[in-house]
N, C-alpha and C. Protein backbone atom coordinates (compact mmCIF):
# COMPACT_ATOMS: atom_id res chain seq x y z
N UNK A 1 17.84 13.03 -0.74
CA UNK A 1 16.45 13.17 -1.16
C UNK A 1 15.56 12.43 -0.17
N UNK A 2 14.64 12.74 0.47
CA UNK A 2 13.27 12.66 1.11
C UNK A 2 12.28 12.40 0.49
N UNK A 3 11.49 11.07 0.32
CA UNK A 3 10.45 11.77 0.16
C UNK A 3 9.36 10.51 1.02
N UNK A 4 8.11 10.71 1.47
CA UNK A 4 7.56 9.60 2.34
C UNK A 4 6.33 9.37 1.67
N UNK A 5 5.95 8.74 2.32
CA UNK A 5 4.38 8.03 1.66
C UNK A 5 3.29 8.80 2.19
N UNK A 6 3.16 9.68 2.79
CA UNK A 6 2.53 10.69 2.87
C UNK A 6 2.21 11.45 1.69
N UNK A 7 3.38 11.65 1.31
CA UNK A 7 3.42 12.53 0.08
C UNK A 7 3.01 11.91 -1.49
N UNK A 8 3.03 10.49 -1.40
CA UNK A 8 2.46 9.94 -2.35
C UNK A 8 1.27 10.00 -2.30
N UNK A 9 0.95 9.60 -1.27
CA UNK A 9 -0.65 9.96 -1.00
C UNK A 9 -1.14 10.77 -1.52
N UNK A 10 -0.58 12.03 -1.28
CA UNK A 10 -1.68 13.56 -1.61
C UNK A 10 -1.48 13.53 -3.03
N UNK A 11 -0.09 13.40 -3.53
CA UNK A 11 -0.13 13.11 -5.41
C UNK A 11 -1.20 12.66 -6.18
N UNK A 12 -1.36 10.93 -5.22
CA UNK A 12 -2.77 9.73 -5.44
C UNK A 12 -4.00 10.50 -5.32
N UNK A 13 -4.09 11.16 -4.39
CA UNK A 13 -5.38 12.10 -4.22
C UNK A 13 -5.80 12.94 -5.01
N UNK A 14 -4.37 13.94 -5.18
CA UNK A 14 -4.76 15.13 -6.10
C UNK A 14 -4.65 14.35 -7.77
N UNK A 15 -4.47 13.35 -8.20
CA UNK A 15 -4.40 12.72 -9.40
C UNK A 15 -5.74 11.89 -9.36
N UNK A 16 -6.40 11.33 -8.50
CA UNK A 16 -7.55 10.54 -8.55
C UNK A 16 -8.39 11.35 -8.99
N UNK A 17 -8.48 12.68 -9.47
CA UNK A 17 -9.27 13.89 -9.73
C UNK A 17 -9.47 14.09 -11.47
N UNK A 18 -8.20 13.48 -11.62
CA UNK A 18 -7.90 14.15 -13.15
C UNK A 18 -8.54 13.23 -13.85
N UNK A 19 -8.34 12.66 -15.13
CA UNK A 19 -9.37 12.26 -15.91
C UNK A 19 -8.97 11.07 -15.89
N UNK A 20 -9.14 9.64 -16.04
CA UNK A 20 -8.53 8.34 -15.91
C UNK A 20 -7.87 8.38 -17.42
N UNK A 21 -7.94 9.15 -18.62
CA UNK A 21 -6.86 9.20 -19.51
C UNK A 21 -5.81 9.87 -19.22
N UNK A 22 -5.83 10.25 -18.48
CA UNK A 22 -4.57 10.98 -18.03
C UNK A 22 -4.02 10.62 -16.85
N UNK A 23 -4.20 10.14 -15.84
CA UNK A 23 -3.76 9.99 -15.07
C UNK A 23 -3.96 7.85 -14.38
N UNK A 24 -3.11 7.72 -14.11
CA UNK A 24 -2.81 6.23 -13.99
C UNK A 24 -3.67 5.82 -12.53
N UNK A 25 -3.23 6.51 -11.74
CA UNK A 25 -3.83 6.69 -10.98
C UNK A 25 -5.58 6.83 -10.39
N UNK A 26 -5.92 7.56 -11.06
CA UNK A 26 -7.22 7.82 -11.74
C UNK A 26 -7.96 6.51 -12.12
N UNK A 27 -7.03 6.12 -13.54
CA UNK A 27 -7.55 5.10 -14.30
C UNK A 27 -7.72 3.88 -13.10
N UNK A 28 -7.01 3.54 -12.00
CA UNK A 28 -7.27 2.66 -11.71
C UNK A 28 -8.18 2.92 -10.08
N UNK A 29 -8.69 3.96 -9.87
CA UNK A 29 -9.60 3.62 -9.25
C UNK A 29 -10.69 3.78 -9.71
N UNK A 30 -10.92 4.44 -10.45
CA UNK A 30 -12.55 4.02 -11.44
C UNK A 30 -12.54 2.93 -12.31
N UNK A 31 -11.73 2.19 -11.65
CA UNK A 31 -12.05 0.69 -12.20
C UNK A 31 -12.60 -0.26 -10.80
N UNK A 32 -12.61 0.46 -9.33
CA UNK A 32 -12.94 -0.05 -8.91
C UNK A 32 -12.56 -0.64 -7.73
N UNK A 33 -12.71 -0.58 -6.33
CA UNK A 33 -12.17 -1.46 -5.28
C UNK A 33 -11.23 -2.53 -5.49
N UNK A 34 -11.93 -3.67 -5.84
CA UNK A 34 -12.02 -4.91 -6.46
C UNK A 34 -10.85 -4.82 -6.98
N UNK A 35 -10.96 -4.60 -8.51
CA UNK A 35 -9.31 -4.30 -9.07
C UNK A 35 -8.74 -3.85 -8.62
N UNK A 36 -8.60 -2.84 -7.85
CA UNK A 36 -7.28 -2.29 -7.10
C UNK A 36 -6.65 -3.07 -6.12
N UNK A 37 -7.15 -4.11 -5.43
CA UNK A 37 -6.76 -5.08 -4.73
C UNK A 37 -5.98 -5.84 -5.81
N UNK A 38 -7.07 -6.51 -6.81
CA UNK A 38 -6.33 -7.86 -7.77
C UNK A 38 -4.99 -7.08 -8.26
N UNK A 39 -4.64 -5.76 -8.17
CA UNK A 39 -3.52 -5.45 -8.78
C UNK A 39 -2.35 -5.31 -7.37
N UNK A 40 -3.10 -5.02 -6.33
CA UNK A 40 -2.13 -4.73 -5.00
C UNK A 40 -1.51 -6.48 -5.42
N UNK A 41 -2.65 -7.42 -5.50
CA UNK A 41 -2.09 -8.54 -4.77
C UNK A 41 -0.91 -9.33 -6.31
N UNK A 42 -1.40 -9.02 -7.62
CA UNK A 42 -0.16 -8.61 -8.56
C UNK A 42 0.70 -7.75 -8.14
N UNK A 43 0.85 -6.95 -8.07
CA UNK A 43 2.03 -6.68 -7.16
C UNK A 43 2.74 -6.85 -6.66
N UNK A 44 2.09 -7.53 -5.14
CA UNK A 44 3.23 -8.38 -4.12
C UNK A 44 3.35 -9.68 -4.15
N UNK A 45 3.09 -10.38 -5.13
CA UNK A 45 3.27 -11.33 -5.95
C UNK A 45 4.99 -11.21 -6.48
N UNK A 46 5.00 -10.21 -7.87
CA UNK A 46 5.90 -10.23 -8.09
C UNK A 46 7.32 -9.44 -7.21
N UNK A 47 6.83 -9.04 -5.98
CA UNK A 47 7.42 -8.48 -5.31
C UNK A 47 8.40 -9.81 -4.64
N UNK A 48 7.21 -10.81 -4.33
CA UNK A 48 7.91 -11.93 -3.58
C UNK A 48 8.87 -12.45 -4.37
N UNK A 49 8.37 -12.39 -6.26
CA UNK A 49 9.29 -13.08 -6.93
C UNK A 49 10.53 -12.59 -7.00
N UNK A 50 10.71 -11.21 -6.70
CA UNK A 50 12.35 -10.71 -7.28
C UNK A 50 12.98 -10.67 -5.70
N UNK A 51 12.12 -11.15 -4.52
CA UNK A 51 12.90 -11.43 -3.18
C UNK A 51 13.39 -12.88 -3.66
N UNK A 52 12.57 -13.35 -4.00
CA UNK A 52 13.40 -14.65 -4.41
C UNK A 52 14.24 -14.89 -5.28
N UNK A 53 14.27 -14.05 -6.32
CA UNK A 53 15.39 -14.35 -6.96
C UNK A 53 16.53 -13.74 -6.73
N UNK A 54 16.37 -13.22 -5.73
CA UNK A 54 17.80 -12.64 -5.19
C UNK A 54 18.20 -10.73 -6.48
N UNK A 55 17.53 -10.65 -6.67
CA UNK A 55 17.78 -9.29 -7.66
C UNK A 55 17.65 -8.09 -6.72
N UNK A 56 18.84 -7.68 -6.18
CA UNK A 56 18.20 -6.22 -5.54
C UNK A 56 17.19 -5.16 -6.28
N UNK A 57 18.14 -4.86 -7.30
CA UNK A 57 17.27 -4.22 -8.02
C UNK A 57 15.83 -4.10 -8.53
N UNK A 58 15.73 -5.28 -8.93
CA UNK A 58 13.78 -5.74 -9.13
C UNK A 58 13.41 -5.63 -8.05
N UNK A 59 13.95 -6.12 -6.96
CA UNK A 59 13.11 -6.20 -5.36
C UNK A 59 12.96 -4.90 -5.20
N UNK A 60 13.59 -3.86 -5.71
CA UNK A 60 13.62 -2.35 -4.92
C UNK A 60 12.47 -2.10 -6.03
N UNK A 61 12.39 -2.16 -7.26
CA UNK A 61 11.42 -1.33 -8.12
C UNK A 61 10.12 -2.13 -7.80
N UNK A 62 9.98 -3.27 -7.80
CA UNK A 62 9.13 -3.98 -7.45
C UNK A 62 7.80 -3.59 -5.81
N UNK A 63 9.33 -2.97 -4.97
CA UNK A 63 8.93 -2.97 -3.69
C UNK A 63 8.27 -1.24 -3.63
N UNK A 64 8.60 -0.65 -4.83
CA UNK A 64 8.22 0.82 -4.75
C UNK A 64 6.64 0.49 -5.83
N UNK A 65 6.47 -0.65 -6.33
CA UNK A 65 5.18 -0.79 -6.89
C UNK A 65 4.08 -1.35 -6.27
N UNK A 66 4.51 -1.68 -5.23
CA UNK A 66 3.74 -2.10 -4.09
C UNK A 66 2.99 -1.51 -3.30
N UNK A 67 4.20 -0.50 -2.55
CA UNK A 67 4.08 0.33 -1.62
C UNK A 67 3.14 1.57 -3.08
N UNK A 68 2.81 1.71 -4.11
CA UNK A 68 2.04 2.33 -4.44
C UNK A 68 0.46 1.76 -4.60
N UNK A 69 1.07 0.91 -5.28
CA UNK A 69 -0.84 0.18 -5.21
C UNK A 69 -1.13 -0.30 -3.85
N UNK A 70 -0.39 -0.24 -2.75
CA UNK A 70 -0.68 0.10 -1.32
C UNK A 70 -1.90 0.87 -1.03
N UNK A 71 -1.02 1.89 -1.32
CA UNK A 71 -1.81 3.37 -1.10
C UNK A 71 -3.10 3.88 -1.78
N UNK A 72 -2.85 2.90 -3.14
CA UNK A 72 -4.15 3.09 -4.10
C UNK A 72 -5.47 2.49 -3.51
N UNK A 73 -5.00 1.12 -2.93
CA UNK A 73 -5.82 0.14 -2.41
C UNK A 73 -6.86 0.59 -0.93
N UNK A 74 -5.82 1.52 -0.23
CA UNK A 74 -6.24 2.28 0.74
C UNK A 74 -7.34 3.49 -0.04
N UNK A 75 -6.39 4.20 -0.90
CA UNK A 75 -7.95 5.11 -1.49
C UNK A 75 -8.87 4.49 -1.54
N UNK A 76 -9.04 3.82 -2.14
CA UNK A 76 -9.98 2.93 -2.70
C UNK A 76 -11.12 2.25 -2.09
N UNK A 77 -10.65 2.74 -0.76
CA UNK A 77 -11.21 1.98 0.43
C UNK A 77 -11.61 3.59 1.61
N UNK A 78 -11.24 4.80 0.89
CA UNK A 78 -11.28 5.76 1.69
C UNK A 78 -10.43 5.37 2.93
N UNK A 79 -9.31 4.68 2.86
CA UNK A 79 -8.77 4.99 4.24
C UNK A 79 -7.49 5.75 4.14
N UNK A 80 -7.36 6.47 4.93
CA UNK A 80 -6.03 7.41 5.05
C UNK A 80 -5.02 6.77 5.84
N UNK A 81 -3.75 7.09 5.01
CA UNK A 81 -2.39 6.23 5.19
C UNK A 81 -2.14 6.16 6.99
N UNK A 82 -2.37 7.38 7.42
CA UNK A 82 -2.56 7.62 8.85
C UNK A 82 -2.86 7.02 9.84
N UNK A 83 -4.01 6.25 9.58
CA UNK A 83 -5.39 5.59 10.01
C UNK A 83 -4.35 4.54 10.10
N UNK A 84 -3.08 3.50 9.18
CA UNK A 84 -2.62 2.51 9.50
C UNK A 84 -1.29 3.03 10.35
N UNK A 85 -1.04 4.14 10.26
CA UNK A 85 0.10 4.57 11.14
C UNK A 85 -0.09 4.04 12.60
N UNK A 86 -1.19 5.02 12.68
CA UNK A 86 -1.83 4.36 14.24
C UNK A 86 -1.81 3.21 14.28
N UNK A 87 -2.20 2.64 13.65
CA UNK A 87 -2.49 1.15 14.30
C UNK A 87 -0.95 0.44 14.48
N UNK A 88 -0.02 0.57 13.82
CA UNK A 88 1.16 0.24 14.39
C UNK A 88 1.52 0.93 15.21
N UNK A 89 1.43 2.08 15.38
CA UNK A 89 2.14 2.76 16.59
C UNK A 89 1.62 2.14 17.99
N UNK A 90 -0.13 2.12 17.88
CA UNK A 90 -0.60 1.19 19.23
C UNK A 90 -0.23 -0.62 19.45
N UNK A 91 0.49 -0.84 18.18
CA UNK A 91 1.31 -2.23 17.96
C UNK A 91 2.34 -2.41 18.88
N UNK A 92 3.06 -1.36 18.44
CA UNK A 92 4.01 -0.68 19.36
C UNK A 92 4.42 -0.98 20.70
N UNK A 93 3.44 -0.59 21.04
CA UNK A 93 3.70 -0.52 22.68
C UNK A 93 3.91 -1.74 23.70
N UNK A 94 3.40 -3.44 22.92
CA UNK A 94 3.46 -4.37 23.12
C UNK A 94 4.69 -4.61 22.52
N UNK A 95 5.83 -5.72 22.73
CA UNK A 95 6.47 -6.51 21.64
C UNK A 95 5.04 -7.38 20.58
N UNK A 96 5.86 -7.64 19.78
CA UNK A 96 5.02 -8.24 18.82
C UNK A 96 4.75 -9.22 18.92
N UNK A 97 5.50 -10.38 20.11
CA UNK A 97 4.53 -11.57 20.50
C UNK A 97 3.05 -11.29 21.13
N UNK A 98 3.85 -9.99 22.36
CA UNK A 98 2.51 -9.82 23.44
C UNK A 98 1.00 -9.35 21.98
N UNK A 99 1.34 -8.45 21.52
CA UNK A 99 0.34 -7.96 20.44
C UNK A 99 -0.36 -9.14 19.89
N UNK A 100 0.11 -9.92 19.01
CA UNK A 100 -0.16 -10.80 18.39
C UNK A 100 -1.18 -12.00 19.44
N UNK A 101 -0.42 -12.24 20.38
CA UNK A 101 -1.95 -13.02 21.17
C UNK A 101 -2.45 -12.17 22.28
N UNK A 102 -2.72 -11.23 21.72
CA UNK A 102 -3.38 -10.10 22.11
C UNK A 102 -4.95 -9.96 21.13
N UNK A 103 -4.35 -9.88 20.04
CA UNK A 103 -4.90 -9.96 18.92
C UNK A 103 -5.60 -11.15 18.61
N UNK A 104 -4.91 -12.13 19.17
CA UNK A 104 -6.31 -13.59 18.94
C UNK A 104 -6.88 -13.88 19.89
N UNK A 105 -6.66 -13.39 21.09
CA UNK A 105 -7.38 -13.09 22.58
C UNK A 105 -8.95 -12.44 22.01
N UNK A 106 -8.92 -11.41 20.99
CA UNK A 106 -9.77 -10.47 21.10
C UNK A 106 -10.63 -11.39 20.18
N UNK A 107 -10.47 -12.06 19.15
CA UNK A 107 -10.97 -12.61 17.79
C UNK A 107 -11.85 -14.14 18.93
C-alpha cells in the first residue's frame, strides 16, 4: 500500500469544504489559524512523548497525527505541501552544515 501526503492533502482540501459537523477537518479550520497551530504543537508534543517512551506503536500513530495537523496547519496558512517540498529540495543541494550557515549568513 502507497499512499503520500500529497494525497492527504487533496482529502484536507476536498473535506475543508464540507460542513465542520461533518467533517474533522473542516471543524478545525474554521476554528482558525491560531488553533490549528495550538493543536499542530499538541501534537508534536505528544509525539515527542511516545519517542520517549520508547513505544513504537504510539510513536507511529502519534507520528501519523502530526504529519496530519501538519498539513492542516499548512491549509490554514494557504500553503501548499509543495511549496515545502521545494524548499528542501533547494536544501538539498548543500550538505546540511553548508545550508544551515548559509541560512544564518542570510538572517
Amino acid at each position: 500500500m502507497s499512499f503520500t501526503l500529497e494525497e492527504l492533502e487533496k482529502i484536507i482540501a476536498r473535506r475543508a469544504n464540507i460542513s465542520p459537523e461533518k467533517s474533522y477537518s473542516a471543524k478545525l479550520l474554521s476554528s482558525g489559524a491560531k488553533k490549528c497551530a495550538e493543536k499542530f504543537g499538541e501534537e508534536a508534543i505528544e509525539l515527542i512523548i511516545a519517542a520517549i517512551s520508547g513505544d513504537k506503536d504510539e510513536l507511529g500513530q502519534e507520528a501519523a497525527d502530526m504529519l496530519y495537523h501538519f498539513l492542516i496547519l499548512l491549509k490554514a496558512h494557504n500553503i501548499e505541501f509543495a511549496q515545502i517540498l521545494n524548499i528542501l529540495h533547494k536544501r538539498t543541494s548543500l550538505s546540511g552544515l553548508e545550508e544551515k550557515q548559509a541560512r544564518k549568513q542570510k538572517n
